[in-house]
Each structure stands twice: as structure tokens, then as C-alpha cells.
C-alpha atoms as a PDB file:
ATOM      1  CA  UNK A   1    -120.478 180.855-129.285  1.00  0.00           C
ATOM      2  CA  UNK A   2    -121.542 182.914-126.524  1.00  0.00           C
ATOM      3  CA  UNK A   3    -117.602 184.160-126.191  1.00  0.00           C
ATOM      4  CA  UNK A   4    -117.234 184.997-129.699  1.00  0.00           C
ATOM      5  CA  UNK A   5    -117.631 188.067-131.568  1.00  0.00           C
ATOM      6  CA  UNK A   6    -117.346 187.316-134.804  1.00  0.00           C
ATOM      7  CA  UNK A   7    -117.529 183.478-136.903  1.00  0.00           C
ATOM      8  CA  UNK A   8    -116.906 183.079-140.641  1.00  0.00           C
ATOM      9  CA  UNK A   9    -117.390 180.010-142.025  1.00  0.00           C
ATOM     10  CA  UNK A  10    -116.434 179.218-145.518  1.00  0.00           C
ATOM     11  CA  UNK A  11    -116.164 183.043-146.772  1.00  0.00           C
ATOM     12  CA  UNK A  12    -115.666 183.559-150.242  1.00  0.00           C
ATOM     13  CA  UNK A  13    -115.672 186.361-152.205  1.00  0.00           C
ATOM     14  CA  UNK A  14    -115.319 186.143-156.749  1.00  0.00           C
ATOM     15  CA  UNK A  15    -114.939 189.391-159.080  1.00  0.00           C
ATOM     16  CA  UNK A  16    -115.909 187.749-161.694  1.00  0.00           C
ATOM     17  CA  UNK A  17    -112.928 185.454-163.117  1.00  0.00           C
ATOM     18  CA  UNK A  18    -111.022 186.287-160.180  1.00  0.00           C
ATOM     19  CA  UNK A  19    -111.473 185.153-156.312  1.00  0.00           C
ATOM     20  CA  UNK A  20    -110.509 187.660-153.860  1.00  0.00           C
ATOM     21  CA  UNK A  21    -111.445 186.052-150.604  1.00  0.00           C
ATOM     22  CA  UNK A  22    -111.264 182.023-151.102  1.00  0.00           C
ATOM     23  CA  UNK A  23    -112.817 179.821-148.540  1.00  0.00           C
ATOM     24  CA  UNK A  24    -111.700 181.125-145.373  1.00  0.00           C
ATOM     25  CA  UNK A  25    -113.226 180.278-142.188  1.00  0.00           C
ATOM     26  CA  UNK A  26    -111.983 181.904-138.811  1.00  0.00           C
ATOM     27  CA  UNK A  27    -113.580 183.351-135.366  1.00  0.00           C
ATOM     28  CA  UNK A  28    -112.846 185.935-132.730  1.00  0.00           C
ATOM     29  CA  UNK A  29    -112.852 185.836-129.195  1.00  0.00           C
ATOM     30  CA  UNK A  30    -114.612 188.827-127.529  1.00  0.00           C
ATOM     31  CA  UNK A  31    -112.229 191.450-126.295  1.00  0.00           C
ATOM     32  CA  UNK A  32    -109.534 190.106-128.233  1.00  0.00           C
ATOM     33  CA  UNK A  33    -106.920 192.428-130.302  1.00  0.00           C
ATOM     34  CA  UNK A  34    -106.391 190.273-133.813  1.00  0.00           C
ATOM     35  CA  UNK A  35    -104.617 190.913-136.934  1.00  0.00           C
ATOM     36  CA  UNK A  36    -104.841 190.317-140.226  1.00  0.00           C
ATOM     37  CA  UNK A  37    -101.735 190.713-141.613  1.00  0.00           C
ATOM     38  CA  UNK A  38    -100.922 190.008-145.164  1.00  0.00           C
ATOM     39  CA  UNK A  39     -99.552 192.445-148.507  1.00  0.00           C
ATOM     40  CA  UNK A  40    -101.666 194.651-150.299  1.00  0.00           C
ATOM     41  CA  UNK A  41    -104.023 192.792-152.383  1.00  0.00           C
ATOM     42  CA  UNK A  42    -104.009 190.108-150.451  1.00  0.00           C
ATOM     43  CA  UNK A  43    -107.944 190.108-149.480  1.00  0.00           C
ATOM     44  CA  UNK A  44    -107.901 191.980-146.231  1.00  0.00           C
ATOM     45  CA  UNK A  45    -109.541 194.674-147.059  1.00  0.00           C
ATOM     46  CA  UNK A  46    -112.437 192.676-149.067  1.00  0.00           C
ATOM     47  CA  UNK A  47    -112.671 190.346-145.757  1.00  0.00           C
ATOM     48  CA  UNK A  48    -113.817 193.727-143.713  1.00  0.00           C
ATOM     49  CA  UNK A  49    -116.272 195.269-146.466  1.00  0.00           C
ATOM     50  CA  UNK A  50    -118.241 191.670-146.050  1.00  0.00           C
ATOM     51  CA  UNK A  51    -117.990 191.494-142.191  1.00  0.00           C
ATOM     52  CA  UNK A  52    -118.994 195.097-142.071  1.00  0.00           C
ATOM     53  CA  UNK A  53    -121.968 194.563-144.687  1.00  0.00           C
ATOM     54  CA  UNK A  54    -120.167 196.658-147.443  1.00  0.00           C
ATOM     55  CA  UNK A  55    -120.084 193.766-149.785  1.00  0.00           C
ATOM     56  CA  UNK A  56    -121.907 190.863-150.011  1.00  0.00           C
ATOM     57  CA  UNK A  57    -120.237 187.493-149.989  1.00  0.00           C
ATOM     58  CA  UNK A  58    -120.317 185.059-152.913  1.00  0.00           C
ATOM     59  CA  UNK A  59    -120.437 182.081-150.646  1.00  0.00           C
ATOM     60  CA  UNK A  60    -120.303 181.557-146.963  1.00  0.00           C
ATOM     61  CA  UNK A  61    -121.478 182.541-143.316  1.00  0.00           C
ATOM     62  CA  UNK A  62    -120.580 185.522-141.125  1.00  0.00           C
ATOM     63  CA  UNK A  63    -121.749 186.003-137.659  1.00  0.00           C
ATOM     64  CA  UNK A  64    -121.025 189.057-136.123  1.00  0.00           C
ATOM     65  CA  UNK A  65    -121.867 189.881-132.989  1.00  0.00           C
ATOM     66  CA  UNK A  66    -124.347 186.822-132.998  1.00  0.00           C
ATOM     67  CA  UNK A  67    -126.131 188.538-136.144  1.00  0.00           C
ATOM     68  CA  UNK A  68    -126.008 187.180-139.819  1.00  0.00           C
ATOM     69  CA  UNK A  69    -124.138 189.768-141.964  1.00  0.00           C
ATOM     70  CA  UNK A  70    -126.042 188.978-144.993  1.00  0.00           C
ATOM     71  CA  UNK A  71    -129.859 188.697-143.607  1.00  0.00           C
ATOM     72  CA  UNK A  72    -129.480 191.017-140.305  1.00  0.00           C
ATOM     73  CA  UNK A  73    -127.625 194.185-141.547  1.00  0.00           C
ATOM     74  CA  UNK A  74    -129.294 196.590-139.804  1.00  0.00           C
ATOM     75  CA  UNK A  75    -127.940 194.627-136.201  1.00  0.00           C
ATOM     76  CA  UNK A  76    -124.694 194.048-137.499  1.00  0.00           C
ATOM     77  CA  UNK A  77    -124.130 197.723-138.130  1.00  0.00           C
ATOM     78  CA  UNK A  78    -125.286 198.609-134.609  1.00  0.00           C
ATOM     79  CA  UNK A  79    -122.819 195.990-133.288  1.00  0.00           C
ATOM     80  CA  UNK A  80    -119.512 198.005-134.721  1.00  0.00           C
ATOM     81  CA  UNK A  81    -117.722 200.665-135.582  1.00  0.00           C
ATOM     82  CA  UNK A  82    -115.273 201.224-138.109  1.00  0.00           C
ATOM     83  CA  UNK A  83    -111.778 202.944-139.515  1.00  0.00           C
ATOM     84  CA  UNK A  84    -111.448 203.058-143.505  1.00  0.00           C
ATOM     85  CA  UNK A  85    -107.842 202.541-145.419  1.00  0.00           C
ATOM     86  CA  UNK A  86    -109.141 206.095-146.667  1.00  0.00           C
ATOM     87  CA  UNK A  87    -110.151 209.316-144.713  1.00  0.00           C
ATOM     88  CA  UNK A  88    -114.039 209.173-144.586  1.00  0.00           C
ATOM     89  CA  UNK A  89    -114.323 212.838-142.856  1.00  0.00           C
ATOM     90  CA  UNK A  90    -116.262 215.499-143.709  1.00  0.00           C
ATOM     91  CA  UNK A  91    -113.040 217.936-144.460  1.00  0.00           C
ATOM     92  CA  UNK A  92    -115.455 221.061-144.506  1.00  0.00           C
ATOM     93  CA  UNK A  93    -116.865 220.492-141.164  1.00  0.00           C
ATOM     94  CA  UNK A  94    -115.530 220.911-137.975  1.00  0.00           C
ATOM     95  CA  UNK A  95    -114.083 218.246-135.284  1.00  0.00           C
ATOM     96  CA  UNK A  96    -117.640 218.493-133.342  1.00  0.00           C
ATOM     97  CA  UNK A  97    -119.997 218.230-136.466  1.00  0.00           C
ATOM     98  CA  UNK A  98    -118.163 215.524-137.336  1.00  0.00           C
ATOM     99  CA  UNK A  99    -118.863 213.654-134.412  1.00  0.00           C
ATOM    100  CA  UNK A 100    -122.888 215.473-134.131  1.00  0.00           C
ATOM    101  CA  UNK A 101    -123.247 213.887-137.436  1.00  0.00           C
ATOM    102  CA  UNK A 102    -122.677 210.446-136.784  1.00  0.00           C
ATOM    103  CA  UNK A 103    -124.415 210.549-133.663  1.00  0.00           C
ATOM    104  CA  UNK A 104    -128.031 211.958-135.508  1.00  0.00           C
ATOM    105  CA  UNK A 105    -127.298 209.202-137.782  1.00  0.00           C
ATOM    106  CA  UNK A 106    -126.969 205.974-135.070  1.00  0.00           C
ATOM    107  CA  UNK A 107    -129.548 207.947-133.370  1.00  0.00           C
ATOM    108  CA  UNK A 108    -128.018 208.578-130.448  1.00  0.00           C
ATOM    109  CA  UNK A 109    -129.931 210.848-127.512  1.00  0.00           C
ATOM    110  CA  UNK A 110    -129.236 214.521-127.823  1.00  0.00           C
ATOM    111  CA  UNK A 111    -128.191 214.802-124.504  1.00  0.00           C
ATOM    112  CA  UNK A 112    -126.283 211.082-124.296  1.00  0.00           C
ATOM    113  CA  UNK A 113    -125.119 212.391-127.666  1.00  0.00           C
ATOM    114  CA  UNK A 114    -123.210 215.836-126.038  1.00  0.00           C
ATOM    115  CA  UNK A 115    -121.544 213.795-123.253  1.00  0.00           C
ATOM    116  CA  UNK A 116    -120.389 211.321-125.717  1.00  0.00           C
ATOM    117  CA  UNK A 117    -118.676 213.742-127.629  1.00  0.00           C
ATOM    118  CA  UNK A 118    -116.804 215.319-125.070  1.00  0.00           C
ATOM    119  CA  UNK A 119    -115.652 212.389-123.187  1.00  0.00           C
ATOM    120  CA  UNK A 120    -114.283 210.879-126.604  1.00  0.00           C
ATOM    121  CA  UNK A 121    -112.563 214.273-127.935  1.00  0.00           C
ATOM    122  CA  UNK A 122    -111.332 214.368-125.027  1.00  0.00           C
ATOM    123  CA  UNK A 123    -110.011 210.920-124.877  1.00  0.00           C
ATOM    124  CA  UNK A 124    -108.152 211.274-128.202  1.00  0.00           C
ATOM    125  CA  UNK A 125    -106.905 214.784-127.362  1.00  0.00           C
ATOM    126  CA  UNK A 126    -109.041 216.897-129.413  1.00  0.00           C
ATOM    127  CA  UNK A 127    -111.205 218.628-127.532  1.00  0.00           C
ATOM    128  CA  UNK A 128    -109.823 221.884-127.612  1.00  0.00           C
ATOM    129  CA  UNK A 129    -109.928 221.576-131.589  1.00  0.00           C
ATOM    130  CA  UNK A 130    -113.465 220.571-131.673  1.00  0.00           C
ATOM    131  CA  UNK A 131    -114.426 223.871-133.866  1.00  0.00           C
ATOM    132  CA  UNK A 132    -111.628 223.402-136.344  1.00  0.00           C
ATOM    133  CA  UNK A 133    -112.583 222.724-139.639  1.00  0.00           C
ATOM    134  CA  UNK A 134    -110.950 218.817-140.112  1.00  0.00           C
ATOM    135  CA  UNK A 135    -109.172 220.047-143.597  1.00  0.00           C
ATOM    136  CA  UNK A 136    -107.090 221.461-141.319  1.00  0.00           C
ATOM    137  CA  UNK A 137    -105.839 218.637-139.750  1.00  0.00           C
ATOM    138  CA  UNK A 138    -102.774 216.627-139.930  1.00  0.00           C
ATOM    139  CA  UNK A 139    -103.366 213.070-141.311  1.00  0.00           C
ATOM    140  CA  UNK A 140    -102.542 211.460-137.620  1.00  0.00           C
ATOM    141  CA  UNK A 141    -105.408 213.791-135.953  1.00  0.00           C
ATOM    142  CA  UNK A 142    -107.988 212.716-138.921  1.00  0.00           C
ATOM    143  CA  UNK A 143    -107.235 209.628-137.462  1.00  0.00           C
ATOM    144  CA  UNK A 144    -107.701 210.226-134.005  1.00  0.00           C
ATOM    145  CA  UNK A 145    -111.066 211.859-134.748  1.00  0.00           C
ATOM    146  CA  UNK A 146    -112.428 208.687-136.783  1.00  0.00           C
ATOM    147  CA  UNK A 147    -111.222 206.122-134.213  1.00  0.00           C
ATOM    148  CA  UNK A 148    -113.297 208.597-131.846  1.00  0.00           C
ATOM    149  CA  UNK A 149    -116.318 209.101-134.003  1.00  0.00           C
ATOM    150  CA  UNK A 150    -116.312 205.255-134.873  1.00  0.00           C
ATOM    151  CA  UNK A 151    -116.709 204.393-130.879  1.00  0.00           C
ATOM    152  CA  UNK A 152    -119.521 207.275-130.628  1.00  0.00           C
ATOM    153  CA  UNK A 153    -122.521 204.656-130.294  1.00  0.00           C
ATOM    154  CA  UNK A 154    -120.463 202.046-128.221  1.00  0.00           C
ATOM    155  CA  UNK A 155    -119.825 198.936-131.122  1.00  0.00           C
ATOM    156  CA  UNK A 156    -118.871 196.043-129.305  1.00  0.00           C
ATOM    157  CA  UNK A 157    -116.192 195.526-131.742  1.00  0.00           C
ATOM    158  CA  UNK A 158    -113.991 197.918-134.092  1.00  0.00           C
ATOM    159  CA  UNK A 159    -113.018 197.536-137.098  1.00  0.00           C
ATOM    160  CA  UNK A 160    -109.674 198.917-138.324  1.00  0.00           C
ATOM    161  CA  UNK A 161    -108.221 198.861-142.285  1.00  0.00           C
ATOM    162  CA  UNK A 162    -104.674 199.601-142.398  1.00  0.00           C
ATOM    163  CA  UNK A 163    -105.608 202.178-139.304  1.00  0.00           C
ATOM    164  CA  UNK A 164    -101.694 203.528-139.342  1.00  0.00           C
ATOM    165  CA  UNK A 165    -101.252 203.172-143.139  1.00  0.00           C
ATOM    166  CA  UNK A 166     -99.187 206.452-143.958  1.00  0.00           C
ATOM    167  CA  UNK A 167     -98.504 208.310-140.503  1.00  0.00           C
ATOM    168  CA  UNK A 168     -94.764 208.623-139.643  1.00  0.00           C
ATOM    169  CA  UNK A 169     -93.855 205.869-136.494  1.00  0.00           C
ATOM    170  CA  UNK A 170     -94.003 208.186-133.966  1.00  0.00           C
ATOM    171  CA  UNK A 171     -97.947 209.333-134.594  1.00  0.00           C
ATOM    172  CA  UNK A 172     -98.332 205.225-135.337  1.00  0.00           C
ATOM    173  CA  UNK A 173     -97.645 204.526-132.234  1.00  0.00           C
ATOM    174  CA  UNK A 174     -99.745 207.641-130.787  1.00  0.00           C
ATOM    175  CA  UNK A 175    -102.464 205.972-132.271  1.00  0.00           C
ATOM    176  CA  UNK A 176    -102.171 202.496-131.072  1.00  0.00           C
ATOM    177  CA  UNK A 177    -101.546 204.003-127.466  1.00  0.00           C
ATOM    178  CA  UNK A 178    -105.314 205.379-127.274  1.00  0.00           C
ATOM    179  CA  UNK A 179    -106.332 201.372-129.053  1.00  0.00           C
ATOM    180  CA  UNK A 180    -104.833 199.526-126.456  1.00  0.00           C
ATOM    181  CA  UNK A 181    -106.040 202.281-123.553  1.00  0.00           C
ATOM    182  CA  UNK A 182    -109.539 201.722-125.416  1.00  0.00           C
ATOM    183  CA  UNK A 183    -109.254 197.424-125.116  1.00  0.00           C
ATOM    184  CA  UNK A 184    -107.849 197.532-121.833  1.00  0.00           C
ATOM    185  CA  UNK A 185    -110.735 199.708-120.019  1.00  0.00           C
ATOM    186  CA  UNK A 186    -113.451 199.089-122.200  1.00  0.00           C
ATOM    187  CA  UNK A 187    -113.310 195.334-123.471  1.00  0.00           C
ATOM    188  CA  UNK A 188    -113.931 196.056-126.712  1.00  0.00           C
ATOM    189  CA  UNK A 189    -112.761 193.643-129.569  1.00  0.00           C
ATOM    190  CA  UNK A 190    -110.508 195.275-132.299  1.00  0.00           C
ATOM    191  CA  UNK A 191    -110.100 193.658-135.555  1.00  0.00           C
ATOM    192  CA  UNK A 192    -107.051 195.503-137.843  1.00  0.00           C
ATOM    193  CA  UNK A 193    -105.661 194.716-141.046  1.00  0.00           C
ATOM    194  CA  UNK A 194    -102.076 195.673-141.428  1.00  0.00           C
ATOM    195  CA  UNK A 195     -98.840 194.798-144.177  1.00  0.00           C
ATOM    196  CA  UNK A 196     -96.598 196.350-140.526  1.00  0.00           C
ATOM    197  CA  UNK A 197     -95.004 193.301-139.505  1.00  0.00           C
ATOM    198  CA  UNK A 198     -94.058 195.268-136.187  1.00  0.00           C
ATOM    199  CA  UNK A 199     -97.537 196.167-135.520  1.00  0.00           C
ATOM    200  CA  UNK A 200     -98.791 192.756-135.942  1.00  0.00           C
ATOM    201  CA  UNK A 201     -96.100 192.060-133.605  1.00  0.00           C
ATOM    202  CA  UNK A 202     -96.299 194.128-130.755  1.00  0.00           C
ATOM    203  CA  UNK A 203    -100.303 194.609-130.777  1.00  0.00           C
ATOM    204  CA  UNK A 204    -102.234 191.735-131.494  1.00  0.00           C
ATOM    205  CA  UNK A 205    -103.158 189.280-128.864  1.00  0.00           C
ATOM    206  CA  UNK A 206    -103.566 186.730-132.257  1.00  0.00           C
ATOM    207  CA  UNK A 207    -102.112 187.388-135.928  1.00  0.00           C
ATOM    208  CA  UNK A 208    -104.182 185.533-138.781  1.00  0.00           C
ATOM    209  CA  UNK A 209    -101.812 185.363-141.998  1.00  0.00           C
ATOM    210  CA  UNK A 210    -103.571 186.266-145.796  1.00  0.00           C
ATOM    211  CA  UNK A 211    -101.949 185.512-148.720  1.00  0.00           C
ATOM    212  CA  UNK A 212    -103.569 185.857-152.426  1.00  0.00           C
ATOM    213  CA  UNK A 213    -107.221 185.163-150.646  1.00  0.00           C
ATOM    214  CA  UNK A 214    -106.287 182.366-148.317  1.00  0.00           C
ATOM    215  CA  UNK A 215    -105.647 182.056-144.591  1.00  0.00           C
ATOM    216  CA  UNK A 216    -102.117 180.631-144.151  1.00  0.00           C
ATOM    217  CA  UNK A 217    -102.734 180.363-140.531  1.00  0.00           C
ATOM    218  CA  UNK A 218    -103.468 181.981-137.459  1.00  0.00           C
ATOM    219  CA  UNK A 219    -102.254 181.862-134.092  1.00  0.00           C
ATOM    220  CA  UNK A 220    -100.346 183.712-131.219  1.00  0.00           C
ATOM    221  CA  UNK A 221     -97.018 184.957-131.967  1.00  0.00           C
ATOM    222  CA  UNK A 222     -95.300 182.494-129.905  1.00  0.00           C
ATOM    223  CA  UNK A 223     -97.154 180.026-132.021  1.00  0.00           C
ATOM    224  CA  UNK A 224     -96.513 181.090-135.577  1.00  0.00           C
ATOM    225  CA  UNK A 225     -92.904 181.310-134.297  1.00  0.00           C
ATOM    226  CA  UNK A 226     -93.164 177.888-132.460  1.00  0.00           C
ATOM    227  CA  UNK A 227     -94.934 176.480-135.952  1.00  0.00           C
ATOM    228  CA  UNK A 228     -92.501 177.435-138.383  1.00  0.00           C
ATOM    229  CA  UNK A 229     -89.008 177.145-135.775  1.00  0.00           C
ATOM    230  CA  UNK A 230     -88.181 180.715-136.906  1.00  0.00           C
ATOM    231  CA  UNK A 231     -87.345 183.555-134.171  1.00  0.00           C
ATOM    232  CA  UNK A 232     -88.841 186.493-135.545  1.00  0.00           C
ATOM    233  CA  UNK A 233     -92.357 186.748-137.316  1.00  0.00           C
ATOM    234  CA  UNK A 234     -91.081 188.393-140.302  1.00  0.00           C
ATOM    235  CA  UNK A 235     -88.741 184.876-141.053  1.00  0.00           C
ATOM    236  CA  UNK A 236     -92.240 183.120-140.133  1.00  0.00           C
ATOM    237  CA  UNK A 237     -94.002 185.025-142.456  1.00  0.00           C
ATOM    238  CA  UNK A 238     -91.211 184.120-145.652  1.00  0.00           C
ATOM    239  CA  UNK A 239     -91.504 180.420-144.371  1.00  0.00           C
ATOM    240  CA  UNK A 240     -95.313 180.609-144.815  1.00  0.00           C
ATOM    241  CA  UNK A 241     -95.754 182.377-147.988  1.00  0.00           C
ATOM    242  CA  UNK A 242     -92.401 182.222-149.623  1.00  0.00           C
ATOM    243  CA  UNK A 243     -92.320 185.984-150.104  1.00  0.00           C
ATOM    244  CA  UNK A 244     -90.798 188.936-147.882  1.00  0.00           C
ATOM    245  CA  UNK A 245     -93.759 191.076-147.215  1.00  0.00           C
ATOM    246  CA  UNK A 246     -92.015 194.283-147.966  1.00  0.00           C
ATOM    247  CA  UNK A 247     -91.483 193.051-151.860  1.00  0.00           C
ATOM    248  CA  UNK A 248     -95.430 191.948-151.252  1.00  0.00           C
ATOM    249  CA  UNK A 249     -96.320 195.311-150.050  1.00  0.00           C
ATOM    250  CA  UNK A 250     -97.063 196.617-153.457  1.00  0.00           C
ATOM    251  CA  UNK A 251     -99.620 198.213-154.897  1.00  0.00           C
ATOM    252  CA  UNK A 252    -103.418 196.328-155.167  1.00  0.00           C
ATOM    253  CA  UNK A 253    -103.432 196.580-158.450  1.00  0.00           C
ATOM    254  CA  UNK A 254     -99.615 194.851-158.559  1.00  0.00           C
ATOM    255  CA  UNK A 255    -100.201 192.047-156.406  1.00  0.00           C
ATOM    256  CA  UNK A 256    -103.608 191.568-158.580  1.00  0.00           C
ATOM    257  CA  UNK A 257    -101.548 191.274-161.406  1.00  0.00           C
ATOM    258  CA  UNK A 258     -99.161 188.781-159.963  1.00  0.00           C
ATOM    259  CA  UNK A 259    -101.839 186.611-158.337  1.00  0.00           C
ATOM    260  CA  UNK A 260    -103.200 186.451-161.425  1.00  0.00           C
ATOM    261  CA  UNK A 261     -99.870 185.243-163.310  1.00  0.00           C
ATOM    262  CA  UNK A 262     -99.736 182.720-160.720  1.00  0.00           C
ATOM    263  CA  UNK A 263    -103.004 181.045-161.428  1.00  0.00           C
ATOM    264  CA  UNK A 264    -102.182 181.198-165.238  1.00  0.00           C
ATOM    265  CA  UNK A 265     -98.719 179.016-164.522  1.00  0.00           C
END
């Protein structure tokens, strides 16, 4: 236990008539890069809001960071940061009261707090645009900013939903650049959800597979490709769940729909 970051055992998660998590149990290493990749409505994103306290679970145990999710909140929150699907700035603020912000709020030391700043700005190249209002900013540097604000009060593991969702390749890849510069130096473990097979792909050290609430499986890529004899992960990912993740990659409220057809056949 002592080399794992976070353990969920039996997670499950109903809206009323409908289950969007369903019995999935699954750990990570410390300082490990893993995926959950899967389509839009899939459960990803309701899998987070529990591990990161946003949403109780219906059923089930999560252990983050050694701390129960449910009964030890306050710890848990201490123990990560995080990157919404959705922009979670303060647009009429600037770069640096961003950051002062969430600093006052984990508490931080004033002077611990000004150092902090400046080393991450600079780390995700925004330091000479730390007194720009963020409503100015391009979607790519809100991005930046957030992965920088999130590691302001050192988690020992980030969270990511859909970190790249919406920025052109180019920018995508920007912003995986600084993650990997971050796991390499600093050990910390980064948890992503993403629907880009090719970031799944290139970036995670293991890839966990959601479809319509359920694991599929996890693994390496060379073992999902090994597993289902296919030579690329998006044919491994058709074997598994009998759908292309592109059609899959609808909206939530789509695949919602069409889980729910399914149940009703």
C-alpha cells in the first residue's frame, strides 16, 4: 500500500435509475502517469468528482493518498491538485491573483507563497503576463495557468479532466511537454481522463479503458495490444468495446441516451 497513491475498491456511483460509475475497483502506483480513456459519458469524469471529494459515492472505498475520500476530506484535498473539463479561473483577475488566491486559500506562507508563484509562472511561461487580466487569455494559456495554480501547495498527485479537451494539437502538446517535465523532476502522480486515443498513447505509463461505467481493462500499452493481438490501441479499443471511439465521442448527454437504450434491450 505504501507505493500506492490512490485504491478504489468497488466504486459505484447511481443517479437515481441510472448507474454512472458501476463497480469498479483499480489502484495507482505513486509517480505513475495513467489514463482513463473512454467516450464522453462514459463515467470518467464522475470517477474524478468522487476521488477528488466532489461527489460522494453510492457504494465503495477510495483511498487517496492513504486517506478515506468519504470520512477524511479535509486530507484528501491537501493531498492533490486538480484541472477541470471547464475553465475554473477567475477571468476578471489577473495571472498573479489567480495564483495569490489559491495560495490564501490552502494557506500557504506569505513568503513560501511569493516564491511559489514565481517559480511556477515561470515554469509554465507566464511570468511576464502575471498582471494580465486571464479574460485575456487564449484557451491554451488558461490552461497553463491552472495546471500551475493546481501544483501551488505541492499535491502529491494531479488530477487532470480532459486537460487538452479543445486546444488545437500543437498547444496539446505544449501542454503535455510542461506534464511530463513536471513527472519527470518532481515525482508527482498524474491521473488524466481523455477520449484522445493518441494521448493515451504516447503519455501514459498505464491506460485504464471505461465504457458505459465499467472498467474494460487496464494495462500498459504493450499489454492492451498484447491482450487483444491488435497493433494499434485504437483497433484494441474497437475489440474491447465494439465501438470506434470517435463515433463514441459524442456528446454526455448522447452517450447517456444510448447507454440507456442499451439497458432497455
Amino acid at each position: 500500500m505504501n507505493d500506492t497513491i490512490v485504491q478504489v475498491t468497488g466504486l459505484t456511483k447511481k443517479f437515481k435509475d441510472f448507474t454512472a460509475v458501476d463497480n469498479i475497483t483499480f489502484s495507482v502506483p505513486k509517480g505513475e502517469i495513467f489514463a482513463f480513456l473512454g467516450p464522453n459519458g462514459a463515467g470518467k469524469t464522475t470517477t474524478i468528482k468522487m476521488l477528488t471529494t466532489l461527489l460522494l459515492p453510492t457504494s465503495g472505498t477510495i483511498l487517496v493518498n492513504g486517506h478515506n475520500a468519504v470520512t477524511d476530506q479535509h486530507d484528501v484535498r491537501k493531498s492533490f491538485g486538480i484541472v477541470f473539463q471547464d475553465p475554473s479561473l477567475e477571468d476578471e483577475l489577473t495571472t498573479y491573483e489567480n495564483m495569490e488566491f489559491h495560495g490564501v486559500l490552502y494557506s500557504i506562507p506569505k513568503e513560501e507563497r511569493k516564491i511559489r508563484i514565481k517559480s511556477l509562472l515561470t515554469f509554465v511561461e507566464l511570468w511576464d503576463r502575471k498582471d494580465s487580466l486571464v479574460k485575456t487569455f487564449s484557451g491554451g494559456m488558461k490552461r497553463r495557468l491552472e495546471i500551475a495554480r493546481g501544483l501551488l501547495h505541492h499535491p502529491k498527485i494531479f488530477f487532470l479532466d480532459e486537460p487538452t479537451q479543445g486546444l488545437d494539437p500543437q498547444t496539446r502538446n505544449h501542454i503535455w511537454s510542461y506534464l511530463k517535465n513536471l513527472s519527470s523532476k518532481e515525482g508527482i502522480t498524474i491521473f488524466f481522463t481523455t477520449h484522445y486515443l493518441e494521448e493515451a498513447q504516447e503519455y501514459a505509463d498505464r491506460i485504464a479503458i471505461m465504457d458505459h461505467g465499467h472498467i474494460v481493462t487496464e494495462g500498459t500499452l504493450k499489454t492492451l495490444l498484447k491482450q487483444t493481438k491488435k497493433a494499434t490501441l485504437e483497433e484494441a479499443f474497437l475489440s474491447l468495446t465494439g465501438n470506434d471511439i470517435r463515433e463514441e465521442s459524442a456528446s454526455g448527454i448522447d452517450a447517456l441516451r444510448r447507454h440507456r437504450q442499451m439497458r432497455g434491450r
